[in-house]
Structures are given as C-alpha cells and as structure tokens.
Protein backbone atom coordinates (compact mmCIF):
# COMPACT_ATOMS: atom_id res chain seq x y z
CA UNK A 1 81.46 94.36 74.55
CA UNK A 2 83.36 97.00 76.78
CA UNK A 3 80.93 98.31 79.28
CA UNK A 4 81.26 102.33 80.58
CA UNK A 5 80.10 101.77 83.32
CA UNK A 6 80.68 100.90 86.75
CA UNK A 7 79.04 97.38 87.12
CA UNK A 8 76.01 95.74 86.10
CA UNK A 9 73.02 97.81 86.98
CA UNK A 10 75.25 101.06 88.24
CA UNK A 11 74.91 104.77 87.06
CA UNK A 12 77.33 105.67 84.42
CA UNK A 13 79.98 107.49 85.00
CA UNK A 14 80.41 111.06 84.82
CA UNK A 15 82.45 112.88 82.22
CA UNK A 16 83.18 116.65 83.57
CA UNK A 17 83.18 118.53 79.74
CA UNK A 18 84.57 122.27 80.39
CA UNK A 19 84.47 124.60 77.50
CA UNK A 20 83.59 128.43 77.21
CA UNK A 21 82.37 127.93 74.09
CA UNK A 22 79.10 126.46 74.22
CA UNK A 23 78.85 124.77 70.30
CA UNK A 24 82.61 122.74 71.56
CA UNK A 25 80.83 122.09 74.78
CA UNK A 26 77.81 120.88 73.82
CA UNK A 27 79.26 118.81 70.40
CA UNK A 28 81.93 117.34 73.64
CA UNK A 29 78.98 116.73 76.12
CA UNK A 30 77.20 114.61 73.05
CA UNK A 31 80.14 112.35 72.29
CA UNK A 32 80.69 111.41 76.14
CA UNK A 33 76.68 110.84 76.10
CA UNK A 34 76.43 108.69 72.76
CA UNK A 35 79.49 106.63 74.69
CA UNK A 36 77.52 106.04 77.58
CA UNK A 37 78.78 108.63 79.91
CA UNK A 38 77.10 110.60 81.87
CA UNK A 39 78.50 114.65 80.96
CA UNK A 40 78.73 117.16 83.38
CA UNK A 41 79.46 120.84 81.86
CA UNK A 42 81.34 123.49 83.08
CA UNK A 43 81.66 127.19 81.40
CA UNK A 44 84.24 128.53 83.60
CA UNK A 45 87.35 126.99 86.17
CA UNK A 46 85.39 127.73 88.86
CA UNK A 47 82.50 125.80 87.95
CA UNK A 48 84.95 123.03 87.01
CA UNK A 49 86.13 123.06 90.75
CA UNK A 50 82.77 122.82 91.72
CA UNK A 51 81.28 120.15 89.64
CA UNK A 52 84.57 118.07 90.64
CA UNK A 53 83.53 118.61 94.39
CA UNK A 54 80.15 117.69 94.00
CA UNK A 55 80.13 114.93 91.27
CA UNK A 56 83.13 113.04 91.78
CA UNK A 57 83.28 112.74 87.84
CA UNK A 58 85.66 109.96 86.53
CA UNK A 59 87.50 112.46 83.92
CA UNK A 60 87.33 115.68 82.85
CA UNK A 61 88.20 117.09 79.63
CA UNK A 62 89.93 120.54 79.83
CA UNK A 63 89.73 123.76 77.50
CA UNK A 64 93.03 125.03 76.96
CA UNK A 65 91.93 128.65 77.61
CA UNK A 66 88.58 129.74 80.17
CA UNK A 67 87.60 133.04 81.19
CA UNK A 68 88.76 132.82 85.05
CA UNK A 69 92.17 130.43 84.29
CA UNK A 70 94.23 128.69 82.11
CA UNK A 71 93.07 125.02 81.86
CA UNK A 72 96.71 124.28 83.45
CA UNK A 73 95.98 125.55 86.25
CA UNK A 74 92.59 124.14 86.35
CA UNK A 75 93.98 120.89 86.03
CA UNK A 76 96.27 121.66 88.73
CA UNK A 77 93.22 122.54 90.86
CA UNK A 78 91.23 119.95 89.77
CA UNK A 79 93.77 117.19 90.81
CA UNK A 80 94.44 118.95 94.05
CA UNK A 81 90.39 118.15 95.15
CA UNK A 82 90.84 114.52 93.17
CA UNK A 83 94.33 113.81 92.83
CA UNK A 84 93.29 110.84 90.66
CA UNK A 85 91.25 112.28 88.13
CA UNK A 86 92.69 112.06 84.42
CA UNK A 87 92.36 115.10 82.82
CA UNK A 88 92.47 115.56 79.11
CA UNK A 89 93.14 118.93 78.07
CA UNK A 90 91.62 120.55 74.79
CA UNK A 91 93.62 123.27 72.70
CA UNK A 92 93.61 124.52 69.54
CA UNK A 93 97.61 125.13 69.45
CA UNK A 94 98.95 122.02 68.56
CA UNK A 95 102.99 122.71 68.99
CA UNK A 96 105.06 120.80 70.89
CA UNK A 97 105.64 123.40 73.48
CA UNK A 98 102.03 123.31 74.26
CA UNK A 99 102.44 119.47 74.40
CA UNK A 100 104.92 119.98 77.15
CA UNK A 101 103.33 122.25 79.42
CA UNK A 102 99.79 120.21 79.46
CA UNK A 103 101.91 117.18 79.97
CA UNK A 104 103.94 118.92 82.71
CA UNK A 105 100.60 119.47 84.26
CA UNK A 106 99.63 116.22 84.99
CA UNK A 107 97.53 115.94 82.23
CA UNK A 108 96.31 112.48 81.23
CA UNK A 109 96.03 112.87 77.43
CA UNK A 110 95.41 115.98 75.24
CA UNK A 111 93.13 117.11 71.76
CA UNK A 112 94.07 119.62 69.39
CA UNK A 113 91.17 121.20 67.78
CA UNK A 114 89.49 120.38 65.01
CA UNK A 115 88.86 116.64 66.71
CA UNK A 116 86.72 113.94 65.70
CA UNK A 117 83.90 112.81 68.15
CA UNK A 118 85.58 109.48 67.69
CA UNK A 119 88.90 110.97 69.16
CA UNK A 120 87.66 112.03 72.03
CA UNK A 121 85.80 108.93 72.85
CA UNK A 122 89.32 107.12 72.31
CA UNK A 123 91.03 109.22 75.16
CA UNK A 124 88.30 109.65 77.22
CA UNK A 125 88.05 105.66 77.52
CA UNK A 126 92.10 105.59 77.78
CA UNK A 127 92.18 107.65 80.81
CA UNK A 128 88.79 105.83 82.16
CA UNK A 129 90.97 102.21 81.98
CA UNK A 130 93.97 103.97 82.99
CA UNK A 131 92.25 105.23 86.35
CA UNK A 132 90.81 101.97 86.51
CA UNK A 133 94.02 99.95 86.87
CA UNK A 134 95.16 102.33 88.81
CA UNK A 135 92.17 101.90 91.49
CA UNK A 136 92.34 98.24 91.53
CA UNK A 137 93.90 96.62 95.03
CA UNK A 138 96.53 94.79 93.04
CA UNK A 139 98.26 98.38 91.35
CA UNK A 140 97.67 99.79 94.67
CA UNK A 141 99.62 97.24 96.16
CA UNK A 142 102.22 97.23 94.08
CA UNK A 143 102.37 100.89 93.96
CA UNK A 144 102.93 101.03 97.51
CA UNK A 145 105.49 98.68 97.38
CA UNK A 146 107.30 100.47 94.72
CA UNK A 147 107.08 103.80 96.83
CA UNK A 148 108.15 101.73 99.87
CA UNK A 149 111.25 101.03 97.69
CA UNK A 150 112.15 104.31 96.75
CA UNK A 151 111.99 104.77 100.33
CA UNK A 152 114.33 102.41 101.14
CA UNK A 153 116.57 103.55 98.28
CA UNK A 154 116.61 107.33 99.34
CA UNK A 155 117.76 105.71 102.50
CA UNK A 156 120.27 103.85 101.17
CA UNK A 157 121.22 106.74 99.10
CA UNK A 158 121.68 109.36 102.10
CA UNK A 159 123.71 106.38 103.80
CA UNK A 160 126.26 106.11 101.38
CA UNK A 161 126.78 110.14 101.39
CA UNK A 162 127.28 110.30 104.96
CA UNK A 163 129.75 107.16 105.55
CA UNK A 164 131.83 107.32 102.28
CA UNK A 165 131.43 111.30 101.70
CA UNK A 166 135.30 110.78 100.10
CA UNK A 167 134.23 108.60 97.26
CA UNK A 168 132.21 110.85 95.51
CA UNK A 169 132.58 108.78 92.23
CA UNK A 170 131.18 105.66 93.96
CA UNK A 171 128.30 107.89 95.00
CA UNK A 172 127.84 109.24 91.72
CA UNK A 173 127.91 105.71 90.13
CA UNK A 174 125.17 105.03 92.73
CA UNK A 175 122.75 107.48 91.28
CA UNK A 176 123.23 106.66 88.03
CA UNK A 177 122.19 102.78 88.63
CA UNK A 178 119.29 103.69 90.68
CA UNK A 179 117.84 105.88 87.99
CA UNK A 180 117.45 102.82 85.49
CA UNK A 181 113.72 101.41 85.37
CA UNK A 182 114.30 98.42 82.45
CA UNK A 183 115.85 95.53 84.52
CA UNK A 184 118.28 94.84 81.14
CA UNK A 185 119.74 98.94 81.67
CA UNK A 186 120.02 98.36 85.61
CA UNK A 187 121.90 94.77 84.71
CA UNK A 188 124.26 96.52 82.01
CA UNK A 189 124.77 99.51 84.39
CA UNK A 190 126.13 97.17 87.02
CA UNK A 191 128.34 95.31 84.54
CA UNK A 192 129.67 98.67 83.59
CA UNK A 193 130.36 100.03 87.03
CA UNK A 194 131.84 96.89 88.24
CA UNK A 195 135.13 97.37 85.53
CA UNK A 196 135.04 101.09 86.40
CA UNK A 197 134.82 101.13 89.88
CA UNK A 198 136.28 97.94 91.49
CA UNK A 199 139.01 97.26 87.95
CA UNK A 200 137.25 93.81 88.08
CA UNK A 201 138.37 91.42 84.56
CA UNK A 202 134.76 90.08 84.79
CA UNK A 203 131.54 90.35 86.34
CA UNK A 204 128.26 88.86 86.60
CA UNK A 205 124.62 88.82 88.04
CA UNK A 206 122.86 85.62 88.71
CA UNK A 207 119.22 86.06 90.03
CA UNK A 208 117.32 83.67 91.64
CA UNK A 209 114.55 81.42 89.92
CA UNK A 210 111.01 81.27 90.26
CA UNK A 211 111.36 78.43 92.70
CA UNK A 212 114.06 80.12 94.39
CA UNK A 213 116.31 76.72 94.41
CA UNK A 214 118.84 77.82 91.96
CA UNK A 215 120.93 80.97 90.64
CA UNK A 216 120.34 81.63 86.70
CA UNK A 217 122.66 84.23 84.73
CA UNK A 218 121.15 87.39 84.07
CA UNK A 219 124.22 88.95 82.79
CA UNK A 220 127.97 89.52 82.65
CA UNK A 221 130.70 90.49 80.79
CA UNK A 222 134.21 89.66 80.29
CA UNK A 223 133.95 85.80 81.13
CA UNK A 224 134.36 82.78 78.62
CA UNK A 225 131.47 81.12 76.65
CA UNK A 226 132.71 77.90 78.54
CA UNK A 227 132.03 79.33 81.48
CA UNK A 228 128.83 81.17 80.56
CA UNK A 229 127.20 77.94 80.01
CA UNK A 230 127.12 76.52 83.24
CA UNK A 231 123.95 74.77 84.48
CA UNK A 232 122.06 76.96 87.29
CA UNK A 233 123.45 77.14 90.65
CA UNK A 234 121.61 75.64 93.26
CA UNK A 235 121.66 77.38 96.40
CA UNK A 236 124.59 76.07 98.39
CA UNK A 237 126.73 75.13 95.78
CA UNK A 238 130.26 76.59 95.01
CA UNK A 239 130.51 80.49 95.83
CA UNK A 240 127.69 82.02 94.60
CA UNK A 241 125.39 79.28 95.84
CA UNK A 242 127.07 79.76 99.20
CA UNK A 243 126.51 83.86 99.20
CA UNK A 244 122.67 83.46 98.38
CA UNK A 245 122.44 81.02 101.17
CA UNK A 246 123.95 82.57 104.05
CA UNK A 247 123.45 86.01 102.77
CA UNK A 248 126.83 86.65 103.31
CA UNK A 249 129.82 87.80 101.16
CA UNK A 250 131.74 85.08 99.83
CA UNK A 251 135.57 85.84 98.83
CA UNK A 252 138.18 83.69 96.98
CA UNK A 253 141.40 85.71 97.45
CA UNK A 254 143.10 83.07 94.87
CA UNK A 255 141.04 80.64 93.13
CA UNK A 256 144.71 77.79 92.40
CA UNK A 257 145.34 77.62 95.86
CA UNK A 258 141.56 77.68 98.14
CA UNK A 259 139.83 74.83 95.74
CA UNK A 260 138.10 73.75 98.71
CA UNK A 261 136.19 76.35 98.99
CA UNK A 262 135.00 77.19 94.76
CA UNK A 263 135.22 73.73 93.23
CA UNK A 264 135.43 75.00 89.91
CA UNK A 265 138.55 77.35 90.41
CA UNK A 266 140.37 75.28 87.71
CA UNK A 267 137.99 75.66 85.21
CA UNK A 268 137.66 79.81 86.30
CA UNK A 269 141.65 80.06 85.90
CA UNK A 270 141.75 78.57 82.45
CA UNK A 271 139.85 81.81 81.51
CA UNK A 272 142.46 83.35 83.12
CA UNK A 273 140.46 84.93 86.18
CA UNK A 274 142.05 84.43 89.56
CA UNK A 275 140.16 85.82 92.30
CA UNK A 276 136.42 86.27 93.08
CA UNK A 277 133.75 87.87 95.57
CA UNK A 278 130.25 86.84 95.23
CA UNK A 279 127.87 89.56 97.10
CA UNK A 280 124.78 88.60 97.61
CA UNK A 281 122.11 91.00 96.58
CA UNK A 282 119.79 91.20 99.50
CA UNK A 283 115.94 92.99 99.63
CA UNK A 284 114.08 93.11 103.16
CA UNK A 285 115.80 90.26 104.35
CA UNK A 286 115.31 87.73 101.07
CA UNK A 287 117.92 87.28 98.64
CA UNK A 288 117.38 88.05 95.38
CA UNK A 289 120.73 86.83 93.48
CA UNK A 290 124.42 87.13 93.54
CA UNK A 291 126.55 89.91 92.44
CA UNK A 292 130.50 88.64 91.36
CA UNK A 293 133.31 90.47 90.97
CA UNK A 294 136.25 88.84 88.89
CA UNK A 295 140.03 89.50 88.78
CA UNK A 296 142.92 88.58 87.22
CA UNK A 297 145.32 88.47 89.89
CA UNK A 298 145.00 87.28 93.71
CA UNK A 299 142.78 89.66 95.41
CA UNK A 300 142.22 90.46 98.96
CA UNK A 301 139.86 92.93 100.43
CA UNK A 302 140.54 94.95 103.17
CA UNK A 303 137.40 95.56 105.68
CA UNK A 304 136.46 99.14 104.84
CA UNK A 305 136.73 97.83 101.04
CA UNK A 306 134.24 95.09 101.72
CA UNK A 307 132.22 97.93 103.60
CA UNK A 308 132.19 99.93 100.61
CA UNK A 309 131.36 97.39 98.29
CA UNK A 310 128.40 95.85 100.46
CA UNK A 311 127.11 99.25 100.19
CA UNK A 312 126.87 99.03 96.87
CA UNK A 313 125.41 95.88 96.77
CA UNK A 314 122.37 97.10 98.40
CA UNK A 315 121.78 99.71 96.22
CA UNK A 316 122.35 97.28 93.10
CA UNK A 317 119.69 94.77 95.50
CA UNK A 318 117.23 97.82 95.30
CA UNK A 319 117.69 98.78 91.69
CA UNK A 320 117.02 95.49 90.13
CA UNK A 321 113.87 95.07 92.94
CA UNK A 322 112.94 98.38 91.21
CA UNK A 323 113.66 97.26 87.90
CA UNK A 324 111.26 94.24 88.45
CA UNK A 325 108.63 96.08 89.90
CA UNK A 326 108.15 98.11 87.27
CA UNK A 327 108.44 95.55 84.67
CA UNK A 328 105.59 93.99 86.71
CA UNK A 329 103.44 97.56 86.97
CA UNK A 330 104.00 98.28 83.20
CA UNK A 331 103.08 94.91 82.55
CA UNK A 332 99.95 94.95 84.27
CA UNK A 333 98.98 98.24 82.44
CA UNK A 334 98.41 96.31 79.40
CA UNK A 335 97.38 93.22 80.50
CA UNK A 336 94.12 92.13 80.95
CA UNK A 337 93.52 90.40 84.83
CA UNK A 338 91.26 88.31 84.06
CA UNK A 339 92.70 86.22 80.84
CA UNK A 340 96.09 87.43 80.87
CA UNK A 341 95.91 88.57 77.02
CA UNK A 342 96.37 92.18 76.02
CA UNK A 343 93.78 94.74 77.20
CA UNK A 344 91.51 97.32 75.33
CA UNK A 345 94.43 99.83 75.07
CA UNK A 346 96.90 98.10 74.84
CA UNK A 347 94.85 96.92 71.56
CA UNK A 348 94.16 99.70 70.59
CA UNK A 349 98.09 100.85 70.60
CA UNK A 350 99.07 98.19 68.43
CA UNK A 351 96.00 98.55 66.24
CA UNK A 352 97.77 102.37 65.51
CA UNK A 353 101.33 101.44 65.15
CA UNK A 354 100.88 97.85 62.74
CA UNK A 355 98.71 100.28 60.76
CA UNK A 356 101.44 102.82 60.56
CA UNK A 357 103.78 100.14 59.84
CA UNK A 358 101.43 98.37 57.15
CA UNK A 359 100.80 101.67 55.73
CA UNK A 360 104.71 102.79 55.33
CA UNK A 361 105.93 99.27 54.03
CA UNK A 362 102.96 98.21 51.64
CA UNK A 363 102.39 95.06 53.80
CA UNK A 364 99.15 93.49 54.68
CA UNK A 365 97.52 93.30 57.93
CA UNK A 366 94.50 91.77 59.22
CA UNK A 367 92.43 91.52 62.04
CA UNK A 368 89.94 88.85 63.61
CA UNK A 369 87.20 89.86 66.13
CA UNK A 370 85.77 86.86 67.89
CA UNK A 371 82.47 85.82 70.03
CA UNK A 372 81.98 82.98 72.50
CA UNK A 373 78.68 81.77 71.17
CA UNK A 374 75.85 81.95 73.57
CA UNK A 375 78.32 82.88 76.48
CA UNK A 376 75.78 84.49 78.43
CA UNK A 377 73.46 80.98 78.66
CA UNK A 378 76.62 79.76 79.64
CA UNK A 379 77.24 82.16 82.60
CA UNK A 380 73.62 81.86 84.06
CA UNK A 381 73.47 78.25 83.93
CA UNK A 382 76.76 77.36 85.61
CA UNK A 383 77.84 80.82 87.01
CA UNK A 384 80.31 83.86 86.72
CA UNK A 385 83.34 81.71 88.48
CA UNK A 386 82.82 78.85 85.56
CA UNK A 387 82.46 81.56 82.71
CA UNK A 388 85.93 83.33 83.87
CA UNK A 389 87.16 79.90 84.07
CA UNK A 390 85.89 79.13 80.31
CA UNK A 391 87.53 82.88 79.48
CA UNK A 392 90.93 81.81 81.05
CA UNK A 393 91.01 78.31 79.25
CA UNK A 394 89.70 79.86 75.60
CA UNK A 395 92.36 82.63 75.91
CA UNK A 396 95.17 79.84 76.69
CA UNK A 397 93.75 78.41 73.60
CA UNK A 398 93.64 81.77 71.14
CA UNK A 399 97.55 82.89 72.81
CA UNK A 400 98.78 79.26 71.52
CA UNK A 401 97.40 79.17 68.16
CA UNK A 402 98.98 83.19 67.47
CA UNK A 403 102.46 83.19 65.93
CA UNK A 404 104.69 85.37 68.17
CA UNK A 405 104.34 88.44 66.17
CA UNK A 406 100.41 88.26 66.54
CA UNK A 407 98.53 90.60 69.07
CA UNK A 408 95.83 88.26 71.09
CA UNK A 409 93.65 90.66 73.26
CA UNK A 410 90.64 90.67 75.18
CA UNK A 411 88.47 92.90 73.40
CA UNK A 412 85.85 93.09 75.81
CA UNK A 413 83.37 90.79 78.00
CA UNK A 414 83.57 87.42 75.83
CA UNK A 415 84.90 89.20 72.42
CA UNK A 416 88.90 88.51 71.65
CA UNK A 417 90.98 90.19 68.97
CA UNK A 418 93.74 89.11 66.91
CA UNK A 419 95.76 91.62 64.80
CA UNK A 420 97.64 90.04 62.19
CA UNK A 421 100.98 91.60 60.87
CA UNK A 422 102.10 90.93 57.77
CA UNK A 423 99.34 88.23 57.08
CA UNK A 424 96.47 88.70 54.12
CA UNK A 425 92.71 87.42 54.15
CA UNK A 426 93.25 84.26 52.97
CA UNK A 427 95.96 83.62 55.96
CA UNK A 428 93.47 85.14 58.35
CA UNK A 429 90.82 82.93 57.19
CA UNK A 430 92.83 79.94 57.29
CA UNK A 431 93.21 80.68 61.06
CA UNK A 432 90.26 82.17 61.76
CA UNK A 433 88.73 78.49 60.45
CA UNK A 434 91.13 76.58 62.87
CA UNK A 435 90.68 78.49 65.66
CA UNK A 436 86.53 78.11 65.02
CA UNK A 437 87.08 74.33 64.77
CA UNK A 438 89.57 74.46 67.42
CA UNK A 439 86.81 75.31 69.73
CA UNK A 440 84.21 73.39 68.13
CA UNK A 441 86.29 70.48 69.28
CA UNK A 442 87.65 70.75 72.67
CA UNK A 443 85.46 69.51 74.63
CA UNK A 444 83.62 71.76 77.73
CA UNK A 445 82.24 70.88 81.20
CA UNK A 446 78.96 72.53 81.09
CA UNK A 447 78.17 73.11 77.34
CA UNK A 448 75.49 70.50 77.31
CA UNK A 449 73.17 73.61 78.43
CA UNK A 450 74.34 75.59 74.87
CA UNK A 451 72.60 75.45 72.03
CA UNK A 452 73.44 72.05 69.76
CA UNK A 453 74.96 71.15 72.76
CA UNK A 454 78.53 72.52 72.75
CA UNK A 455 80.74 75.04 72.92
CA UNK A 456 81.11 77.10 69.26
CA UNK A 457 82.46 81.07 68.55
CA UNK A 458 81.86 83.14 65.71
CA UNK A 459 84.88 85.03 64.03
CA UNK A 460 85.07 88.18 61.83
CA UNK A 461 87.68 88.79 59.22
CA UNK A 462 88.91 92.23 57.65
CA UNK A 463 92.25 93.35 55.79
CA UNK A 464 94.06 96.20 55.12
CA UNK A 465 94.42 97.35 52.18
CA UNK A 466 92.31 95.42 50.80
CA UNK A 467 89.05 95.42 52.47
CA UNK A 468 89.31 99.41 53.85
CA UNK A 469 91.37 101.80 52.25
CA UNK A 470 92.18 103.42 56.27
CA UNK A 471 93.83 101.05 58.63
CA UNK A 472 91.86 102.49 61.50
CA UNK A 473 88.33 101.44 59.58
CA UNK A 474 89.68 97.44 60.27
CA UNK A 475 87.54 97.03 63.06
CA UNK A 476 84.57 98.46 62.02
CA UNK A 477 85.01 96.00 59.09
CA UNK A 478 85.64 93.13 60.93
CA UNK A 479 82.74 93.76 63.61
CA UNK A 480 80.16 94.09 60.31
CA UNK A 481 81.78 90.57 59.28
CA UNK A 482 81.35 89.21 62.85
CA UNK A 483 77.51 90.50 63.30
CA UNK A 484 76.56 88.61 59.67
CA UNK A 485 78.65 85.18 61.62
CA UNK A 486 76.24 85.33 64.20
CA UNK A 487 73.10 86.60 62.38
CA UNK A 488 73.79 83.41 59.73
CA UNK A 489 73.68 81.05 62.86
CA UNK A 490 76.65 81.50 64.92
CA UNK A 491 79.47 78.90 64.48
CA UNK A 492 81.20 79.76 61.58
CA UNK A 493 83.57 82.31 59.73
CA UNK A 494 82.91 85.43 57.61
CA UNK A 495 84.92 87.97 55.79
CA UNK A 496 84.25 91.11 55.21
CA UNK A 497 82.51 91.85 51.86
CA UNK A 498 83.64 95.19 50.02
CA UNK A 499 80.78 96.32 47.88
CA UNK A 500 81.81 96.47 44.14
C-alpha cells in the first residue's frame, strides 16, 4: 500500500492545518493524523509563517479568511519562505471567482466547506505526490532543461525583433507558434504559417526517429497520398536526408530540371509541386528533423529571404523541442518510475471521470485491485533490485493483457489496479482469472523461496452499478474482495459479495 511517509523507518511528514476556528482545525488536524501525517496547527498567518520556518511541513492547508490576512496572501507568504510547498486553500464560498483568485495564488488545490475528511485526505495526498515528482532529480532535470529552452527561445525571440523589425507579421506568427505546448498544435501551427507566410502549395515536417537514422512524417498538408506514403528517409538521402545531415538548407529552385540533386523530382511534379527548400530544424547543435517548403512554380530565394526563413526555422526547432518536453514532463506526472503504469493520481483521475461517464450513460464499469502474493519474502530473500525487477516484468505482463481502453496502474508498493470501462463482473472475472493464472504460470527466477514454491497474486473484483450504488465506493469494494482472496489462501479470485 501507498506509504505517507518519507522512507522506511522516517518521521512522517508534516501537514501545516491553519484555521481560526478551532472545531475545522482540529476535525482537519485529525484527518491528516488518521492518514499518517504528522499536523502542525496554526490559528493565525503569522503563526502559519512561523510553523513553515521552523517545520519545513510538506503542505499546508489554508483557511480562506484568518484574523491577521487573507489566506491568499498567506499562501503568497508561505511560498515566498518555501517556494515549493503546495498549498490547499479552504473556503466556504464556492464560486468560480473565488476559484480564480486561490488558483491565481499559486494554490495547489482548494476545499469548499462542508468537506468530507475523505476529501481532504484526497488533495492533501495529490499535492504530497505532486511535490514529490516535482523533487525527484529526473523532473528537476527536465525542468531545467525546459527553462533553459525558454531561454533560448526568448533569445531567439528578441533576435528576430531586432534584425527583421519590418516584418512584423513574421514576428507575430513567431509568437503565436512558440506559445503551443501539444507537439500536434505546434506541428499544425507550422503547416498553417508556412501557406500564410512563405505562399508555399505544400509543406511538411519530418522528425527524426528514435535511432536517429531516418526522417519519419510528422505532418503536412497540401501534398498527394502518393507521396505521403513514402518509406522514412534515411539521413543522406534525397533533400531532406541531405538537410538533416549537413545541417544545412537544402534548395531545389526547379525540381524537372536539377534531378541530380532530389531523385524523386518526377514523382514531386506529378503532384504538381515544382520547387522545394528543406530547412533543417536544428536544437543546440543536433538536428531534430526537416522543415519543407513546397511550390508550384520554380522558386529561388534571395539571401536575406533564406535569412529570414532560417530564422524561423529556429524558432519552429525550439517549439517542437518545447512541445516534446512537455509531452515528456506531463507524461511523467502520471506515470509511475518505477513500472511505467499509471500512478496513484493519475488513478485516481480516471477512477472520477469513468465514474462520471458510467454514471451519465448507464454503462458498467469495474475495477480489479491486485496483490503479488508473499512479495515481501520475495524482496528479503533475493533483494529490492530483484523485487523492482519482478514489479517491472509483472506490470509488462498486466499492460499486455488490458484492452486499450483499460487503465493499468500501480496502486501502491506491490498492489496494481485495473479500471474497466464499459466491462461487467462477469468480464472482469473472466480477466481477473487469466491474469491470476497468467502469473501462476510464467515462470520466476527466485520463487522457489515463496510459499508452494512459485510466484501467485490475489485479485479483487467490484462493479458499478451493481455491486455499490456510488462509483467512488468501487474501491472500497474491491479492496474487501481482495482482503477475503488473501485471507482464503492467497492465489485465487473473489468478487465482491453485496449483502441481500
């Protein structure tokens, strides 16, 4: 199970609670305490301050309204001493304007009173994973690289004011690409500013592979099917190739007549393009993919057009970088490091919305909570680098068997979800039974130290609407089902029973 705390044998971390109102702040104080936390109260901003100072908690939740300040501004304050503390502000005005100005704030999360304990144990435990991916050298790493870009991209930015301070639209069409995050709205930006910008026919993106041998189409517009279904580029080959090599423009001022130089000009004029200039899109010296401009006609390019154009270029280079970057940081969010499944709240998320979604079209939906039998005899016989190993290889296992609208997720230590749209008990025991087996017979170095002898889980089954009549009670149900699995012997498959 999910532990609160920092590591095996640590203190637990702190929870700053600060309320005026001593009944909120205590009934506060005793959910963070029945979670495991360790509460810290606070009556007034000043306090807060304090208590932040001296101990460092891990988050704070926030009264709207305190004697000395607002809690915006005590949020504000707060984050100023500890700039990464999550702080979850509590109100009891519940409009969106409210919504706003807590948000604006910097606030982490926020609760409108009345709140259920088990509410505030669900944000408190958000923000607590949320700082903790954000401590961890891999988001810090890729956060600085993704300031480092915006860096760069500022740069670029103030360099293509200053040199083409006449082409305001070009500068404007700049700004709008670099303001795109999604990779698929940066791609369709560039598509879009390539017809109204340059005139070009046709345009395309190719972006290097994963092996970095060959240029794959991302996207483009305006050239044939035909054409669209090339094979990959490799790097070197016809004009594109060439530009990702050298990491220099490549320009065919008239496709009929320079043959030697883009071997498939024919096959480019039957779609009744003419001219071409791959630029290659360039980050910190590596080469990232092409950029090609298409035109009907014979097209040559003066030197302060190829200037201009370069320019933008870069700033398409840095945008898609971006683009990635993020895709990799939001990624990682939800992603657990260790198995590569879903997280705890990412989980959690889709645990809310499937239910909203069962709920609103009368569909089923069920959920399976599994255990790795005796997983700890496991770990202290063979040790924690052949139990992650065992994790990785189980979850490889579980993300195969799920159909692709399934939600696989790493509950927490050796305990996996699955959430199950559109799928009744009887489905979700069917696969609940396979996956059990599944296990039972793959064979596993090391499980001759186990119990029997080898590798087993136990799995718990619940199902909306049928088991609990709220969507939120599944995994209560499905826990109850997974404790009687192992308390019957382990190895095996139960459902939860609804008393009649």
């Amino acid at each position: 199970m999910e532990s609160h705390k920092n590591g095996a044998g640590a203190e637990p971390l702190r929870v700053l609670v600060v309320d005026d109102d001593a009944d909120i702040a205590e009934l506060l104080a005793l959910t963070v305490r029945l979670e495991g936390w360790e509460p810290v109260v606070a009556r007034t901003g000043a306090e807060a301050i304090a208590a932040v100072r001296a101990a460092a908690p891990a988050a704070a939740l926030v009264d709207f309204q305190l004697p000395d300040m607002n809690g915006l501004e005590l949020i504000q304050l707060a984050r100023s001493v500890d700039p990464d503390l999550p702080c979850i502000a509590v109100t009891g005005q519940g409009n969106e304007r409210v919504a706003v100005e807590i948000m604006k704030a910097g606030a982490a999360d926020y609760l409108v009173k009345p709140f259920e304990p088990r509410e505030v144990a669900v944000a408190v435990r958000r923000a607590l994973e949320e700082r903790r991916v954000r401590a961890s050298r891999l988001y810090r790493s890729l956060a600085d690289d993704l300031a480092d870009k915006n860096a760069q991209l500022e740069q670029q930015m103030e360099q293509l004011g200053r040199r083409m301070a006449e082409t305001a639209t070009l500068y404007e069409a700049a700004r709008i690409l670099t303001a795109q995050l999604a990779l698929s709205d940066v791609l369709a930006t560039v598509l879009r500013l390539a017809g109204e910008l340059f005139q070009a026919a046709a345009s395309s993106v190719r972006l290097l592979d994963a092996s970095g041998g060959s240029l794959e189409l991302a996207a483009h517009t305006g050239l044939s099917p035909e054409y669209c279904r090339r094979e990959p580029i490799p790097l070197g080959s016809s004009a594109a190739g060439r530009a990702a090599l050298t990491g220099e423009p490549v320009h065919v001022a008239d496709v009929e007549e320079d043959e030697g130089v883009y071997l498939r000009g024919e096959q480019l004029s039957r779609s009744g393009l003419r001219s071409l200039l791959c630029l290659p899109l360039i980050v910190r010296g590596r080469c990232i993919g092409v950029m090609t401009l298409y035109h009907a006609a014979p097209r040559a390019y003066s030197q302060e057009e190829l200037r201009f154009l370069r320019t933008f270029a870069g700033t398409v280079s840095i945008a898609v970088d971006n683009a990635r970057l993020y895709g990799e940081q939001s990624r990682l969010a939800v992603t657990d490091g260790l198995t590569g499944l879903y997280n705890h709240k990412r989980f959690q998320e889709g645990l809310a919305a499937e239910v909203g979604r069962a709920r609103r079209y009368g569909q089923p939906l069920s959920l399976l909570l599994l255990d790795i039998d005796h997983f700890k005899t496991f770990n202290d016989a063979w040790g924690h680098q052949a139990g992650d190993t065992l994790l990785r290889e189980l979850a490889g296992l579980f993300q195969a068997a799920a159909r692709q609208n399934d939600l696989v997720a790493r509950y927490g230590g050796e305990e996996f979800a699955f959430l199950l749209p559109q799928t009744d008990k009887r489905q979700a025991l069917a696969l609940a039974k396979r996956l059990c087996r599944a296990v039972e017979r793959r064979p596993c170095p090391g499980e001759e130290v186990l119990p029997g002898g080898r590798l087993t889980v136990s799995l718990g089954v619940a199902s909306f609407p049928e088991d609990v009549e709220q969507g939120q009670d599944l995994v209560g149900a499905a826990d109850q089902a997974l404790y009687r699995a192992k308390k019957l012997g382990r190895n095996q498959v139960q459902a939860c029973h609804v008393a009649g």
